[in-house]
Protein backbone atom coordinates (compact mmCIF):
# COMPACT_ATOMS: atom_id res chain seq x y z
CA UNK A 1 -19.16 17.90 38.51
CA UNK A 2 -16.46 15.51 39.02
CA UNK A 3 -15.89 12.93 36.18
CA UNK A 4 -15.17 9.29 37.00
CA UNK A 5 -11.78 7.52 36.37
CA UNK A 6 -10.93 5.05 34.48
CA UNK A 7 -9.55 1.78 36.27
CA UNK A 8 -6.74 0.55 34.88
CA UNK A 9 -7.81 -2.98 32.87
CA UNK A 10 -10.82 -0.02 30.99
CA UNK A 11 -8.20 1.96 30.66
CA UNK A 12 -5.85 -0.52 28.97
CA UNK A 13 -8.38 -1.70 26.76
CA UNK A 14 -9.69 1.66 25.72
CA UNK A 15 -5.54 2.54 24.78
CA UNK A 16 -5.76 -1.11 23.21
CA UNK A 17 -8.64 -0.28 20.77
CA UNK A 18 -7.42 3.19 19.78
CA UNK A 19 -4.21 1.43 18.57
CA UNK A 20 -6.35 -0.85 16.64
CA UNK A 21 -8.56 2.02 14.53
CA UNK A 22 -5.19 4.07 14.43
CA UNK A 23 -3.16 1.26 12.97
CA UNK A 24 -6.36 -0.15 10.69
CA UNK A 25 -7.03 3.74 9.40
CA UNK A 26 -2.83 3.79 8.89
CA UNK A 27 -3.15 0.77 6.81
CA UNK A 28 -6.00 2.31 5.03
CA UNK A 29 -4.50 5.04 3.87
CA UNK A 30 -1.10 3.41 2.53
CA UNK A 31 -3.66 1.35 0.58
CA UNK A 32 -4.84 4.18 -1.23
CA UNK A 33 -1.87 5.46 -1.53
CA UNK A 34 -0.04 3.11 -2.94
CA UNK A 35 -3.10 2.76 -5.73
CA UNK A 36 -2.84 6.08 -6.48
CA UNK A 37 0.85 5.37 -7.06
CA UNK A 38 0.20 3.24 -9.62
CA UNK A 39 -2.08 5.54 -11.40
CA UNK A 40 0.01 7.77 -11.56
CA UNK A 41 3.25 6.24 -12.64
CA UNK A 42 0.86 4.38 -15.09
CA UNK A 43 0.39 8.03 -16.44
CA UNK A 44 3.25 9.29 -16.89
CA UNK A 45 4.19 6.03 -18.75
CA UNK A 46 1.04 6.42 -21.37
CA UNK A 47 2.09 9.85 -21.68
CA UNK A 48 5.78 9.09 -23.51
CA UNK A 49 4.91 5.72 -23.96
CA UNK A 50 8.31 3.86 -25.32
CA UNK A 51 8.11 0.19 -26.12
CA UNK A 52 10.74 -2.32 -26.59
CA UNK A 53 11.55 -5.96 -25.67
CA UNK A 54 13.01 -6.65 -22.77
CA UNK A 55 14.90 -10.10 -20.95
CA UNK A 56 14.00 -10.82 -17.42
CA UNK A 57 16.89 -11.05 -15.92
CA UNK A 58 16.34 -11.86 -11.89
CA UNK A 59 12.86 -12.62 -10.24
CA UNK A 60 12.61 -12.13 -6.55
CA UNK A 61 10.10 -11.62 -3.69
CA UNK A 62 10.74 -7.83 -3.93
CA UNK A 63 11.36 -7.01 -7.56
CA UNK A 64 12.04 -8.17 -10.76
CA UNK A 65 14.77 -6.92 -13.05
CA UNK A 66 14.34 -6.72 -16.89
CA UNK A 67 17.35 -5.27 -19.15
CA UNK A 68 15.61 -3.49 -22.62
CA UNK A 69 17.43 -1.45 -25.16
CA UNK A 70 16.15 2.32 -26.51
CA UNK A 71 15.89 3.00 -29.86
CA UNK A 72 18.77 5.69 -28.89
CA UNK A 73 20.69 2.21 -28.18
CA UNK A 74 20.93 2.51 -24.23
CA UNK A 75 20.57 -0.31 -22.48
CA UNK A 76 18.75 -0.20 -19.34
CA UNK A 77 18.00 -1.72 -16.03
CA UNK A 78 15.67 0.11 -13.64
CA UNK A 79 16.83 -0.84 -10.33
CA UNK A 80 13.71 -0.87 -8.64
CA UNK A 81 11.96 -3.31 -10.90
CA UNK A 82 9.73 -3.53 -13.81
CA UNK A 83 5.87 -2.67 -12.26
CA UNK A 84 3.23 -5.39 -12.66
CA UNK A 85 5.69 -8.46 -12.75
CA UNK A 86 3.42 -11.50 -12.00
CA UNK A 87 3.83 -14.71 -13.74
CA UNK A 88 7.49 -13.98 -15.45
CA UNK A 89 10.29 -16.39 -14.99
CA UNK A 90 14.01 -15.55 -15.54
CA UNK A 91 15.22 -15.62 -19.24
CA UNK A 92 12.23 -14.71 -20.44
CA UNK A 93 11.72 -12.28 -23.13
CA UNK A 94 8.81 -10.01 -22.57
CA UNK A 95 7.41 -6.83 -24.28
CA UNK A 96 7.42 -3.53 -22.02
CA UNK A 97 6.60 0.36 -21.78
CA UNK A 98 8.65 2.65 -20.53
CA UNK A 99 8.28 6.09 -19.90
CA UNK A 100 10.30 8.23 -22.83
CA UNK A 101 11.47 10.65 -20.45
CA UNK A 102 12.43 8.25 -17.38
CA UNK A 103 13.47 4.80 -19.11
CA UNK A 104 13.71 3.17 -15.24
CA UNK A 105 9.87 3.68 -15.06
CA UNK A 106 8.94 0.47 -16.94
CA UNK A 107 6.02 -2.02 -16.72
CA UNK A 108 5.01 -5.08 -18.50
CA UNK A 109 2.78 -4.65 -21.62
CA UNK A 110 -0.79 -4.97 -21.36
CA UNK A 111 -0.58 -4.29 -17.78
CA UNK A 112 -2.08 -1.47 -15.48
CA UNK A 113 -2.45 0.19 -12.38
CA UNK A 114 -5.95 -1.50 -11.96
CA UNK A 115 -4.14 -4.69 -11.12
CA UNK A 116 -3.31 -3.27 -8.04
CA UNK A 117 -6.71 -2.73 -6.51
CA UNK A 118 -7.62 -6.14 -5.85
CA UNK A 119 -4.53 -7.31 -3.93
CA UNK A 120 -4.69 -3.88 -2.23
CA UNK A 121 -8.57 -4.24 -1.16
CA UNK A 122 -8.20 -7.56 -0.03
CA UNK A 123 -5.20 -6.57 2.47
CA UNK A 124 -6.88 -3.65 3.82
CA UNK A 125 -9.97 -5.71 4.54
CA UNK A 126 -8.26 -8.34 5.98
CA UNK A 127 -6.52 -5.45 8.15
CA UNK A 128 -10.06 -4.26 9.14
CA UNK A 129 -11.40 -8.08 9.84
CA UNK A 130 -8.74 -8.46 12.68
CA UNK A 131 -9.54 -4.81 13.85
CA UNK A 132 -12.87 -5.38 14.20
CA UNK A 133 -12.34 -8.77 15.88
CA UNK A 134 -10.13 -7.08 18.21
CA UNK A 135 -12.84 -4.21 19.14
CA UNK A 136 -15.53 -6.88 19.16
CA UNK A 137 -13.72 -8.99 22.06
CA UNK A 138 -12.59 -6.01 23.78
CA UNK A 139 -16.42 -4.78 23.31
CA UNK A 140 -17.41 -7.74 25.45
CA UNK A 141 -16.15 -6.74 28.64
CA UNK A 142 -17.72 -3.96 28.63
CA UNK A 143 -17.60 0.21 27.11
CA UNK A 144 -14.31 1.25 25.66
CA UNK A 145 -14.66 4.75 27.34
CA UNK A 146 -11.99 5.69 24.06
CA UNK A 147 -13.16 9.51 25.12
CA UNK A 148 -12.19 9.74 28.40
CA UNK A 149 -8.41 8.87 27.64
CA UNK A 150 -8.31 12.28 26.81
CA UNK A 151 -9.39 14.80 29.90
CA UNK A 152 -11.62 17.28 29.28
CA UNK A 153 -11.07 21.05 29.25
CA UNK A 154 -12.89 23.18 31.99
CA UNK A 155 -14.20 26.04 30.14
CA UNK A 156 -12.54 29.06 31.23
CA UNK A 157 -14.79 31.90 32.97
């Protein structure tokens, strides 16, 4: 039993949509990785919790830079940012945590990973609004055939 082809505009729209669940299920999973990121780093800060007071000193798009002193008398920059940074302006003094053991893992005071979750969820849904606007007009023209992209194995006798 021969199985039918697909013509090519089927078979650019079935490639079309498995980009779209491949690329929304990509996005997912960064999501949830990068909250489970923040868990953990917010771990292994309450673990060796340090605090001290620290001065922003720049506030960009990508991260924001606060310089704090250890009670060893260190002073310290993490380069990639303190975690958590909304709402801080430069020259502003602000209380921290640190992690004892790794002084460059540093977030603001009072704040957690659970900040994350919100901004996270709403991305990913957005993600999966436009992928399921894509599969819905692609759905109109008719079956995605996403299964026969991939040719079937004759069973061996």
């Amino acid at each position: 039993m021969q199985e039918e082809q697909l013509t090519r505009p089927e078979r650019r729209r079935a490639i079309t949509a498995l980009v779209a669940i491949v690329l929304g299920g990509l996005v997912a999973a960064l999501g949830v990785l990068l909250v489970v990121a923040a868990f953990t780093e917010d771990a292994a800060i309450e673990g060796r919790t340090g605090n001290a007071n620290a001065e922003v000193v720049s506030v960009s798009p990508g991260r924001t830079l606060v310089r704090f002193q250890t009670p060893d008398g260190a002073e310290h920059v993490p380069t990639v940012g303190v975690l958590y940074p909304e709402a801080l302006a430069e020259g502003q003094v602000v209380r921290v945590e640190y992690d004892q053991a790794n002084p460059d893992l540093v977030r603001v005071a009072g704040r957690g990973a659970a900040l994350t979750i919100l901004p996270v969820s709403t991305a990913v849904l957005g993600v999966w609004v436009v992928v399921g606007g894509v599969l819905y007009w692609l759905r109109r023209k008719g079956p995605l055939h996403v299964r026969k992209l991939r040719p079937r194995r004759k069973p061996r006798v």
